[in-house]
Protein backbone atom coordinates (compact mmCIF):
# COMPACT_ATOMS: atom_id res chain seq x y z
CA UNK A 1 36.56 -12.28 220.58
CA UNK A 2 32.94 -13.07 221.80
CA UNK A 3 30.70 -15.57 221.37
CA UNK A 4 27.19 -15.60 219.55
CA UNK A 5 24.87 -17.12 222.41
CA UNK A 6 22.45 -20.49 221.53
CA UNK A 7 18.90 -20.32 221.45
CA UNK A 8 17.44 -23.05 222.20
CA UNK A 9 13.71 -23.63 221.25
CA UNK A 10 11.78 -26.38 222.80
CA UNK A 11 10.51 -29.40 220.84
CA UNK A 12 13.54 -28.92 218.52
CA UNK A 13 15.98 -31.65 217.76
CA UNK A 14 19.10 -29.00 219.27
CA UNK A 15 18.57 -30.10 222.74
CA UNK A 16 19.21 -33.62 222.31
CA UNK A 17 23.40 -32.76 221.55
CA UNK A 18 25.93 -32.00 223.66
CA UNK A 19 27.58 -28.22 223.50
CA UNK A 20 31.30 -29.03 223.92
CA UNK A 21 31.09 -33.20 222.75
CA UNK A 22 34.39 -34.50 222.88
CA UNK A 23 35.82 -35.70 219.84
CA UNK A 24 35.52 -39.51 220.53
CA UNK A 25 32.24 -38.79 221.84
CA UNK A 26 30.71 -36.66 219.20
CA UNK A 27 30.57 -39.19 216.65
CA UNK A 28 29.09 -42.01 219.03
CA UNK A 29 26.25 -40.34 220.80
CA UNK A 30 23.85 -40.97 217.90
CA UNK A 31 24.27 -44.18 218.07
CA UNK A 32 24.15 -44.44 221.73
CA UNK A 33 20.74 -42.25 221.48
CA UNK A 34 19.17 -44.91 218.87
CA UNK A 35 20.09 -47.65 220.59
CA UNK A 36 18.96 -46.30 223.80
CA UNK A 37 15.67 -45.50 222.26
CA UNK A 38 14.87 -49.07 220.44
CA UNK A 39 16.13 -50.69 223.31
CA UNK A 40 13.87 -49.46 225.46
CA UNK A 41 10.73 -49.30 223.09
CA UNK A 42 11.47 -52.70 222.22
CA UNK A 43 12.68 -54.44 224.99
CA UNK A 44 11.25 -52.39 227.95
CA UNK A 45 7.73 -54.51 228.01
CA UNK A 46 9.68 -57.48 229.09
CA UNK A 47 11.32 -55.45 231.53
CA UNK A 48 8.23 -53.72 232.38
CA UNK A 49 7.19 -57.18 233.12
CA UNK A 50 10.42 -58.26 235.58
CA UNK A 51 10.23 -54.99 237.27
CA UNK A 52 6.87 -55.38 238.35
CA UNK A 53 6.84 -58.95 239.16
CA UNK A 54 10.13 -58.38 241.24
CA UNK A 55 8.38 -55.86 243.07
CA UNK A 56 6.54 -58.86 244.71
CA UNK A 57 9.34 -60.71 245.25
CA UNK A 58 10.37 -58.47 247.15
CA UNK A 59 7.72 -58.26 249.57
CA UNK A 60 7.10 -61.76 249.58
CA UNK A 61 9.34 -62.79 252.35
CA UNK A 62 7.14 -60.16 254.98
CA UNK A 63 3.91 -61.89 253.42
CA UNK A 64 5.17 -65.34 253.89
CA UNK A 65 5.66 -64.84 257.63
CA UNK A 66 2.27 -63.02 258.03
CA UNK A 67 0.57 -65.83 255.65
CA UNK A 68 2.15 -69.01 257.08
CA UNK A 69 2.66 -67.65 260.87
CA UNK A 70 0.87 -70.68 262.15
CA UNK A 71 3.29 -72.89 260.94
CA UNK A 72 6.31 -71.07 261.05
CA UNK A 73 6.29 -70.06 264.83
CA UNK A 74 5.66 -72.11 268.34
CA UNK A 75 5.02 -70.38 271.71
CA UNK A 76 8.77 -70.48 273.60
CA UNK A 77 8.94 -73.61 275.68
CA UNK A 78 11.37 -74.87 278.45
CA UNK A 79 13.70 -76.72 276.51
CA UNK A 80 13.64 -78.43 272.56
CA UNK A 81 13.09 -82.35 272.01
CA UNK A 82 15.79 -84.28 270.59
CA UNK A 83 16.00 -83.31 266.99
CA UNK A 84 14.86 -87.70 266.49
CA UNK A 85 11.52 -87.11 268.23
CA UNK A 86 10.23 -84.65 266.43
CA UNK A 87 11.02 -86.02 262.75
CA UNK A 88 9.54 -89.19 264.49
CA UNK A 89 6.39 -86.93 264.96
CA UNK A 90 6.42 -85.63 261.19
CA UNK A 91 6.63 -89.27 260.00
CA UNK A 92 3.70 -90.28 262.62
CA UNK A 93 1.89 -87.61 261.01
CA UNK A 94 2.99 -88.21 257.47
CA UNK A 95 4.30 -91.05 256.35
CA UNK A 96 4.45 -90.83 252.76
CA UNK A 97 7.84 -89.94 250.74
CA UNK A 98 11.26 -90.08 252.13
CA UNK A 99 12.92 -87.86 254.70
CA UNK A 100 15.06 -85.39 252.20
CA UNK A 101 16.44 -83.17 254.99
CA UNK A 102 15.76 -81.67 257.95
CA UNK A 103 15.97 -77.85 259.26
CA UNK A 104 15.88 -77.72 263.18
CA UNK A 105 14.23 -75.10 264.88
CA UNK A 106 16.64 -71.82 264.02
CA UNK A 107 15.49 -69.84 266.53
CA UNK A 108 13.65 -70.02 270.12
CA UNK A 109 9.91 -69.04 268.64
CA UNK A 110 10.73 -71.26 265.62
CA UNK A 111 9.27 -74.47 263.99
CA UNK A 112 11.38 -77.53 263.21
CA UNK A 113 10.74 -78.50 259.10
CA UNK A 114 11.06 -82.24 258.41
CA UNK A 115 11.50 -81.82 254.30
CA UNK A 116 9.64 -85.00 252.44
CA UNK A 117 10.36 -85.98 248.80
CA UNK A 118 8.68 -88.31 246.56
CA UNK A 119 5.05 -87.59 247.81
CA UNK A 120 1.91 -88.27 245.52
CA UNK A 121 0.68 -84.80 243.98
CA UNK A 122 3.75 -82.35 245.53
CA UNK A 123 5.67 -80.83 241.87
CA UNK A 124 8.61 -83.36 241.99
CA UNK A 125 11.26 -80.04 242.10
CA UNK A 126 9.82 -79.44 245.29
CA UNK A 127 9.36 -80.84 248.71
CA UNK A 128 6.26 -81.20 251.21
CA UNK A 129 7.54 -79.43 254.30
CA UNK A 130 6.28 -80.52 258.09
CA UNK A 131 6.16 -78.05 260.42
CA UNK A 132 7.11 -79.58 264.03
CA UNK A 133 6.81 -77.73 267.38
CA UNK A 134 10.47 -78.75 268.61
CA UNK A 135 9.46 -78.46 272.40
CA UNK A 136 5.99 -80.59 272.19
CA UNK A 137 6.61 -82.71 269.13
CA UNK A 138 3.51 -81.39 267.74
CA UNK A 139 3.09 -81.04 264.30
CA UNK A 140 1.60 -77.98 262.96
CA UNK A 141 0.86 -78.41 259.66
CA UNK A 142 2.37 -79.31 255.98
CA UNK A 143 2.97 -76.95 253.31
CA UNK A 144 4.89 -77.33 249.77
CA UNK A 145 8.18 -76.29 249.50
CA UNK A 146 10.79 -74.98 246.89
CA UNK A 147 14.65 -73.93 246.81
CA UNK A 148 17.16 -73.59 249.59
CA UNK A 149 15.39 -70.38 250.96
CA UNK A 150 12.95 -72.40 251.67
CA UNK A 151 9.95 -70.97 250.02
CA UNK A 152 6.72 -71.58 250.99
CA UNK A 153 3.37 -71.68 248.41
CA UNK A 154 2.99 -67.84 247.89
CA UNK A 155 6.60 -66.72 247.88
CA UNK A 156 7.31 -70.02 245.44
CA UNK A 157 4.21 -68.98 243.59
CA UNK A 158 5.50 -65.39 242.93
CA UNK A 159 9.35 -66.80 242.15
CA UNK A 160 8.21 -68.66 239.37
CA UNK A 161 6.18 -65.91 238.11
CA UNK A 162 8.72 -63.82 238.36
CA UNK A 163 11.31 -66.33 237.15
CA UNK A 164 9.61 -67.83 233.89
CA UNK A 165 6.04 -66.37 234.06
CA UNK A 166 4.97 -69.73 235.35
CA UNK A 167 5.61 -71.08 231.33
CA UNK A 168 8.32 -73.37 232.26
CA UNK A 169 11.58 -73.27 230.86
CA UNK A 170 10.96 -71.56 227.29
CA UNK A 171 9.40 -68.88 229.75
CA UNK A 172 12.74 -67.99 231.39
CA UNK A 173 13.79 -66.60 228.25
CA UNK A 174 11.95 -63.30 228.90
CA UNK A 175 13.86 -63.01 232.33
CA UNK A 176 17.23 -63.35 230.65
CA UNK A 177 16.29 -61.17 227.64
CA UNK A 178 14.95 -58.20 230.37
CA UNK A 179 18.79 -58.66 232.42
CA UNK A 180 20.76 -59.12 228.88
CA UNK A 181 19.59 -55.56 228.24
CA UNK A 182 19.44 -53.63 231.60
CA UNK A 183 23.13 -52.80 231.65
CA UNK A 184 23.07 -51.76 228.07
CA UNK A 185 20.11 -49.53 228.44
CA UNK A 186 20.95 -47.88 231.93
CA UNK A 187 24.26 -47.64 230.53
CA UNK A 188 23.17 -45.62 227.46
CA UNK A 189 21.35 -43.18 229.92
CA UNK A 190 23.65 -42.52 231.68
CA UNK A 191 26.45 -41.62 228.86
CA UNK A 192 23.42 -39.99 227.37
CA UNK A 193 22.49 -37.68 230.40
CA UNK A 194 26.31 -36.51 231.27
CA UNK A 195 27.01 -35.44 227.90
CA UNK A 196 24.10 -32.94 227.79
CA UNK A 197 23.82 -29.34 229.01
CA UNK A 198 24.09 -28.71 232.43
CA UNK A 199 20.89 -26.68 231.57
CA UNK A 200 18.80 -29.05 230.54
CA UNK A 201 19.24 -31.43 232.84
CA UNK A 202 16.85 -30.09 235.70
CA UNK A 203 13.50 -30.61 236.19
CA UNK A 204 12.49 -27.46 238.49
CA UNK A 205 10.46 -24.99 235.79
CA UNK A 206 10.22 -27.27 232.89
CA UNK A 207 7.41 -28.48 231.38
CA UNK A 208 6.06 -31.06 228.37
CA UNK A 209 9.15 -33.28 227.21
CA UNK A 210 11.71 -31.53 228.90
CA UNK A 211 9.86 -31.97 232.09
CA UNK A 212 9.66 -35.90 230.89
CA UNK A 213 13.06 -36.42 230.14
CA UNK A 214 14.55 -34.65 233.32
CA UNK A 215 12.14 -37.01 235.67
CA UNK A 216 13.71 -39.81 233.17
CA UNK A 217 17.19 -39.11 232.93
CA UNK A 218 17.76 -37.99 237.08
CA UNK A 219 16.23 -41.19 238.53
CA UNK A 220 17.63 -42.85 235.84
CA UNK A 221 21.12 -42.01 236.81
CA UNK A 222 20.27 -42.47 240.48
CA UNK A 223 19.03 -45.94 239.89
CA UNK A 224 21.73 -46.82 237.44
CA UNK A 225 24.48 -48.74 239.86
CA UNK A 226 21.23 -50.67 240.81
CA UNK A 227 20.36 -51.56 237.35
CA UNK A 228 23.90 -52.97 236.50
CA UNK A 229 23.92 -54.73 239.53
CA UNK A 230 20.23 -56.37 238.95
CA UNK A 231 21.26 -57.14 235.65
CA UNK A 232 24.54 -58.94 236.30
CA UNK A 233 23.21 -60.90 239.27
CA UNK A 234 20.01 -61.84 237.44
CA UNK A 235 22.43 -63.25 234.66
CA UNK A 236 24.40 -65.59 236.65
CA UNK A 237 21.67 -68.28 237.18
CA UNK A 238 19.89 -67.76 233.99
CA UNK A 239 19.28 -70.17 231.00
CA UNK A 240 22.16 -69.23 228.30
CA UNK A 241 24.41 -66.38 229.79
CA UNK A 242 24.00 -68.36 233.35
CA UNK A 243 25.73 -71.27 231.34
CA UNK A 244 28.72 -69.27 229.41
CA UNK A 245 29.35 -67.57 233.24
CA UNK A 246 29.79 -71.10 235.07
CA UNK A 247 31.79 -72.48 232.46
CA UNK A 248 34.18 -69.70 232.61
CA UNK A 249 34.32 -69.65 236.03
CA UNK A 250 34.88 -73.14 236.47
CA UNK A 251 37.58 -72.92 234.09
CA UNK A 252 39.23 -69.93 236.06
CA UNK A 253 39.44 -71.98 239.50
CA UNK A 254 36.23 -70.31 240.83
CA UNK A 255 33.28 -72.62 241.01
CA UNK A 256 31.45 -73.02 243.72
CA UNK A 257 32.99 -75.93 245.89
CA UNK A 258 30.78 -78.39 248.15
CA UNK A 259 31.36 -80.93 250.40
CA UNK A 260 32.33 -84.46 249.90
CA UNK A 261 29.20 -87.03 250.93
CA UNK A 262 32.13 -90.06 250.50
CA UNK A 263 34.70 -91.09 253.16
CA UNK A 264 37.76 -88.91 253.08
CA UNK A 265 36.10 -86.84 249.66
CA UNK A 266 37.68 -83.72 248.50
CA UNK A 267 35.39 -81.20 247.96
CA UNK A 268 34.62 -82.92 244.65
CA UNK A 269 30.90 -81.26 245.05
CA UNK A 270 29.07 -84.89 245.50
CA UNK A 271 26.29 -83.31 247.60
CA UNK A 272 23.94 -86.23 249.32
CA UNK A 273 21.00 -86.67 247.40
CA UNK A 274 17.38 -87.72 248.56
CA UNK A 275 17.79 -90.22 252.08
CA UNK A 276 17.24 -93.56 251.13
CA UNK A 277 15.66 -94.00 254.51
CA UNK A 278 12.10 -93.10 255.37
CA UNK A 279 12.44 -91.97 258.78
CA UNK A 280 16.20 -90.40 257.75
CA UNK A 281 17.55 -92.36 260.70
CA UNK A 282 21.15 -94.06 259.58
CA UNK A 283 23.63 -95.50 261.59
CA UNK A 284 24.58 -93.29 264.80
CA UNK A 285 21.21 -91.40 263.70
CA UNK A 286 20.39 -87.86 263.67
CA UNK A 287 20.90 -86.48 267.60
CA UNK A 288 24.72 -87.55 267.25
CA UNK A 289 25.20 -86.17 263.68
CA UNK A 290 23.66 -82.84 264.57
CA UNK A 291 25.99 -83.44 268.09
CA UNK A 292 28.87 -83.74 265.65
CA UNK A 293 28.27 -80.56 263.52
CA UNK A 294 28.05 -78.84 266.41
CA UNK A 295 31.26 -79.60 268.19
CA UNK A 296 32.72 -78.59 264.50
CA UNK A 297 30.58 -74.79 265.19
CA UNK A 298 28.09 -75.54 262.96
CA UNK A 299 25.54 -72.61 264.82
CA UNK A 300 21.90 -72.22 263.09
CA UNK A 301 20.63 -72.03 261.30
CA UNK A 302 21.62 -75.61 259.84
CA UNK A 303 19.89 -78.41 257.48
CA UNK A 304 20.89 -82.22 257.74
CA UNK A 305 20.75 -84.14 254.89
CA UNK A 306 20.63 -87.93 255.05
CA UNK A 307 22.54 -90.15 253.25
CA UNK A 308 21.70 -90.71 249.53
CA UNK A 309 22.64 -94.19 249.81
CA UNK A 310 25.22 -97.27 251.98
CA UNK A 311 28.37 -95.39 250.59
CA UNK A 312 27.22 -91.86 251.40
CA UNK A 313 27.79 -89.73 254.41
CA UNK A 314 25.36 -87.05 256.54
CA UNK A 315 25.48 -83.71 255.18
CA UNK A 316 25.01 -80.90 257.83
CA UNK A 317 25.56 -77.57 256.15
CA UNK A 318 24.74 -73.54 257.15
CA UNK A 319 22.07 -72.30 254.94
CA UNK A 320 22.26 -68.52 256.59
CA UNK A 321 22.04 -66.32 253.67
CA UNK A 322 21.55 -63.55 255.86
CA UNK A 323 24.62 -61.35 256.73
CA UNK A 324 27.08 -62.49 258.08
CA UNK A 325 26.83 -65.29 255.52
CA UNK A 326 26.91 -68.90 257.35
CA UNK A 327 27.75 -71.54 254.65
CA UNK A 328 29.79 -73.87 256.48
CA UNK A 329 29.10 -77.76 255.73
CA UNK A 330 30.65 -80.60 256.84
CA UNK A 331 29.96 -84.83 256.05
CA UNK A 332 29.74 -87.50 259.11
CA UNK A 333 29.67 -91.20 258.28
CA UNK A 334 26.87 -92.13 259.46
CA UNK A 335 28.31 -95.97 260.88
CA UNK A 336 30.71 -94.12 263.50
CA UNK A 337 29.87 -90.28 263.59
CA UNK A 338 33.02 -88.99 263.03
CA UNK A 339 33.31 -86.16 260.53
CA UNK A 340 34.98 -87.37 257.13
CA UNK A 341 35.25 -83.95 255.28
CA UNK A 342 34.75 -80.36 256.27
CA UNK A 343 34.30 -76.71 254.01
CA UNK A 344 34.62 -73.73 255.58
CA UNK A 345 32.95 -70.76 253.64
CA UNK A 346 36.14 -68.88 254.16
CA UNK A 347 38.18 -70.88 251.80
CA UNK A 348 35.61 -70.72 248.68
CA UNK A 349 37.14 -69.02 245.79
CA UNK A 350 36.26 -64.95 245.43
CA UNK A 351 33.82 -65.60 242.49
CA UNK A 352 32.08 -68.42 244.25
CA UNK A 353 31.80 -66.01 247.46
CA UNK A 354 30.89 -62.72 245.26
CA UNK A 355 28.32 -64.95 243.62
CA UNK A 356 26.90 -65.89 246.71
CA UNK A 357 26.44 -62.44 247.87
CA UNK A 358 25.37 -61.07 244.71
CA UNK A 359 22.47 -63.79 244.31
CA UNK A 360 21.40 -62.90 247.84
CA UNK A 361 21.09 -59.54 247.66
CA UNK A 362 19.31 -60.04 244.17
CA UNK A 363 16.60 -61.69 246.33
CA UNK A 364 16.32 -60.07 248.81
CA UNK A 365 17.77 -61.98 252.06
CA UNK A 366 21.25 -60.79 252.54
CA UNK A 367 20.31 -57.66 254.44
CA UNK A 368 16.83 -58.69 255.73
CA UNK A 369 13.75 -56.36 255.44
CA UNK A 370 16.29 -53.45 254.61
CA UNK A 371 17.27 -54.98 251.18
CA UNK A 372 13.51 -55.95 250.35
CA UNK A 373 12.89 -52.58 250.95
CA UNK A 374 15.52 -51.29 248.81
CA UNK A 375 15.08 -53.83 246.06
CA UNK A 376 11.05 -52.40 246.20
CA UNK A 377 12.41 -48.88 245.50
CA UNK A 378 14.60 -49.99 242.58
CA UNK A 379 11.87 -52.18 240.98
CA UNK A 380 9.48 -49.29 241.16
CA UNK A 381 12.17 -46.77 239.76
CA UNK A 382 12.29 -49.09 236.60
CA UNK A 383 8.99 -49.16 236.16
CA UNK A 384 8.68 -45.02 236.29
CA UNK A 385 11.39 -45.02 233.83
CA UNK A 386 9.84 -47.22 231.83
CA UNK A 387 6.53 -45.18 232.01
CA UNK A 388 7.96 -42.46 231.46
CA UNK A 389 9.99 -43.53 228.68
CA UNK A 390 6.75 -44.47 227.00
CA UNK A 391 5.79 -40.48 227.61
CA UNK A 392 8.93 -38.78 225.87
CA UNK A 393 8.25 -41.69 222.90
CA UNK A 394 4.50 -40.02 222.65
CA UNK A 395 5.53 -36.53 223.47
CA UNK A 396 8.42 -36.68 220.60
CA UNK A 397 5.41 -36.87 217.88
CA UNK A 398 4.41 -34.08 215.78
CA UNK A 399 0.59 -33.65 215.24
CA UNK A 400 -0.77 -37.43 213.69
CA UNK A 401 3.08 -38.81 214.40
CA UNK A 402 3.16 -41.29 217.13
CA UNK A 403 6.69 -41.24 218.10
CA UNK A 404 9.13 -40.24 216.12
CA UNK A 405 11.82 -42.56 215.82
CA UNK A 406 15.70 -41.14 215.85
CA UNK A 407 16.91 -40.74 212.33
CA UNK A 408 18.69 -43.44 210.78
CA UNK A 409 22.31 -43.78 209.95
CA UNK A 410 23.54 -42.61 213.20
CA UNK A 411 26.56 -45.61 212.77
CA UNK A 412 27.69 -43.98 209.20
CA UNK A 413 28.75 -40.77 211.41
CA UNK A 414 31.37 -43.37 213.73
CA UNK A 415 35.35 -42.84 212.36
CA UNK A 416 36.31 -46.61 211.55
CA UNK A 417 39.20 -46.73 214.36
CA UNK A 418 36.01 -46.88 216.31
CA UNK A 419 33.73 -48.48 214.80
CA UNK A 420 35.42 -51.32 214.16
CA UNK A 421 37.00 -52.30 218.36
CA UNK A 422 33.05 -51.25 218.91
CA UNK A 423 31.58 -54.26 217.03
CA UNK A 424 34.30 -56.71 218.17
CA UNK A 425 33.80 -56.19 221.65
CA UNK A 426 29.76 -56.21 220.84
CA UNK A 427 30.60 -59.61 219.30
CA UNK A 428 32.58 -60.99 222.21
CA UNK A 429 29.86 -59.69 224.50
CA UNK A 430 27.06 -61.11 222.28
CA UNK A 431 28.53 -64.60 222.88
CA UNK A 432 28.58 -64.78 226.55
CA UNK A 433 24.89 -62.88 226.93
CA UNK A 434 23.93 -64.90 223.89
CA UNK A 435 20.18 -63.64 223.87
CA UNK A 436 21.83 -60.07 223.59
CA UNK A 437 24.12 -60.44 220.72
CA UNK A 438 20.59 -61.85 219.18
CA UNK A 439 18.32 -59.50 219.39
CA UNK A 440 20.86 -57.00 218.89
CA UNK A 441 21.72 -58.39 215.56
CA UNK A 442 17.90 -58.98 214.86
CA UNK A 443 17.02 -54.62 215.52
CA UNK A 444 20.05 -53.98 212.89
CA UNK A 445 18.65 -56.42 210.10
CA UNK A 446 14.93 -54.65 210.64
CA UNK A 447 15.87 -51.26 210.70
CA UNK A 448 18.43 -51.81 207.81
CA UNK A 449 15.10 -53.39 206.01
CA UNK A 450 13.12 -50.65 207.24
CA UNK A 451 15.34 -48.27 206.04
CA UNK A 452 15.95 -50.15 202.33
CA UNK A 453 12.12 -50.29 202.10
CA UNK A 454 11.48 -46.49 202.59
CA UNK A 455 14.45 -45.72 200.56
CA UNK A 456 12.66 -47.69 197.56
CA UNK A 457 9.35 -46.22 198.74
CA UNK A 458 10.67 -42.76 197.97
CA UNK A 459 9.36 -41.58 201.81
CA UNK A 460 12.93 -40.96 203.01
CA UNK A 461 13.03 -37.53 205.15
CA UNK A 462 16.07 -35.26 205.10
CA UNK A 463 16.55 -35.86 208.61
CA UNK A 464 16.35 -40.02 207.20
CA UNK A 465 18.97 -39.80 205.13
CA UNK A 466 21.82 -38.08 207.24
């Protein structure tokens, strides 16, 4: 028996299936491909927008150093001042606020920063940083301060920008909306490019569209492991989805543990606050509570955090984010120096740990200049995708058509054994990435309007109505 061989022309709608779909397949790859293809029409600007504004991020830690040099590095002296002189010499210089915490010199060429809250015209989220040479006691300079990285002006700058479009919380909304839908869009290419010809896959020798989609579809896959990574990372400290995914892992056993700032606490996570002090001298004072964490292998990089009030303890803690991860943390009271609670970063819970990790390799830090780089490369494969997307939207017009959508009624074609398992899982799914399930819902009641109004209209093609 032979086989009558396929033609296949280009610009025809042929090249989009599959030859040999599987049966559970054949039915859902419509409705993957018009999902796919309002997802990204619709939702790639915002993405288009996180992409490119990540892109910065990304570099941002190189610029920092190069911008803020003066402040950040010392010449290499003989031998570092006791870690009391020098926030002495911050205070001297700047007296205003109250000592928050302190961050001594991490490495030999480094500056001590003596962290100041409360002061007059610094974003009250933030901190005024004082840069300290820790072998002269001479203070270099002051700059504004956000997050435990430690982010200076023009790296904060381009976090928030990045972050919420510097619009404040209702702006942070585009950020989540732009992760919600990563996964579900690189996921939909991906099912999309395996289940098509072998054939039509390349790029080599193709031209128009098929050129277009072959560029789209083979980075695409590339990038894909990426995406899903970006997106699920990026959704653990958002607004909504950030919410749903601490609640259930706090409910599982797997928050994030800190350590006690009380006598004797239990990791109940009562981190000290803002010192009370001005100078963030208490009791035994800081050269014997930075003593202390050391004798308990507390190695730099390290941050002390004063007392938040009588009844509270020092809080020395790691704040290496940089592999190996250093997150250890212990609490001193401050009347004797002994050390009233320790938390090893061994013993947090997998999540807590896998969070960790997965937040500091979103930004950037965990792997140094090598994950910058990387995340640089990823950022700018999304936005070729993107751009490119844009292109096969254009190039799928005929004549005065701007971009043909993908007919209609692609979820009529689905057998209801799985149809149905489909929408309860999207429903389950919509809950915890709330601004998902949301839009999702809100493309099905417009194109089922759309649709009703151009059925009424009488301008329903043939290709419409299948």
């Amino acid at each position: 028996m032979s086989t009558a061989p396929t033609t296949v022309t280009e610009g025809a709608s042929q090249p989009d299936a599959p030859t040999s779909p599987s049966r559970r397949w054949a039915p859902l790859r419509p409705l993957v491909l018009r999902l796919h293809f309002y997802a990204g029409v619709l939702v790639a600007p915002f993405l288009l927008v996180a992409a490119a504004t990540g892109f910065l991020y990304a570099g941002a830690f190189q610029a920092e150093k190069f911008a803020y040099a003066h402040e950040m590095t010392v010449p290499v002296g003989d031998e570092k001042l006791p870690i009391s002189q020098q926030v002495a010499a911050a205070r001297k210089a700047h007296p205003e606020g109250t000592v928050s915490a302190i961050r001594p010199s991490p490495q030999d060429d480094a500056s001590t920063r003596v962290m100041l809250s409360g002061v007059e015209g610094v974003d009250a989220e933030h901190t005024l940083a004082v840069f300290v040479d820790p072998y002269t006691a001479e203070v270099r300079g002051a700059l504004e301060q956000y997050g435990s990285t430690g982010a200076l002006p023009l790296r904060t700058w381009i976090d928030e920008f990045h972050r919420d479009l510097h619009l404040g919380e209702n702006g942070r909304l585009y950020s989540e909306l732009a992760a919600s839908w990563l996964w579900v869009i690189a996921a939909g290419g991906v099912a999309l490019w395996f289940t098509r010809r072998r054939a039509l896959r390349k790029v080599r020798g193709t031209s128009g569209r098929r050129r277009t989609l072959g560029l789209h579809g083979t980075v695409g896959v590339w990038a894909a492991i990426g995406f899903f990574f970006l997106s699920a990372t990026g959704l653990t400290w958002s607004a909504y989805a950030g919410a749903n995914i601490d609640e259930l892992r706090t409910s599982l056993g797997q928050a994030t543990p800190s350590v006690s700032a009380s006598a004797g606490g239990d990791h109940g996570g009562h981190g000290a606050a803002a010192g009370t002090g001005g100078s963030g001298e208490h009791g035994v004072g800081l050269d014997k509570v930075l003593a202390a964490a050391r004798a308990e292998g507390l190695g730099d990089p390290v941050e002390i955090v004063p007392p938040a009030d009588d009844s509270s303890a020092y809080v020395v803690k790691q704040v290496q984010r940089s592999w190996p991860t250093k997150q250890d943390s212990v609490a001193i009271d401050p009347a004797s120096g002994e050390v009233t609670d320790v938390l090893r970063f061994e013993d947090f819970p997998v999540l807590a740990k896998l969070t960790r990790w997965g937040i500091d390799l979103h930004t950037g830090v965990l792997f140094g200049l090598a994950n910058q780089i990387f995340l640089m490369l990823l950022t700018l494969s999304l936005i070729l995708l993107i751009i490119w997307g844009y292109r096969m939207w254009w190039q799928r017009g005929r004549g005065s058509a701007f971009g043909r959508p993908i007919p209609r009624g692609a979820w009529q074609q689905v057998p209801p054994q799985i149809l149905v398992p489909l929408v309860a899982v999207l429903a389950v799914v919509g809950y915890f990435v709330p601004l998902l399930g949301i839009s999702l819902a809100a493309f099905v009641v417009v194109d089922v309007v759309l649709g009703e109004v151009a059925r009424r209209r009488g301008k329903r093609t043939p290709a419409d109505v299948k």
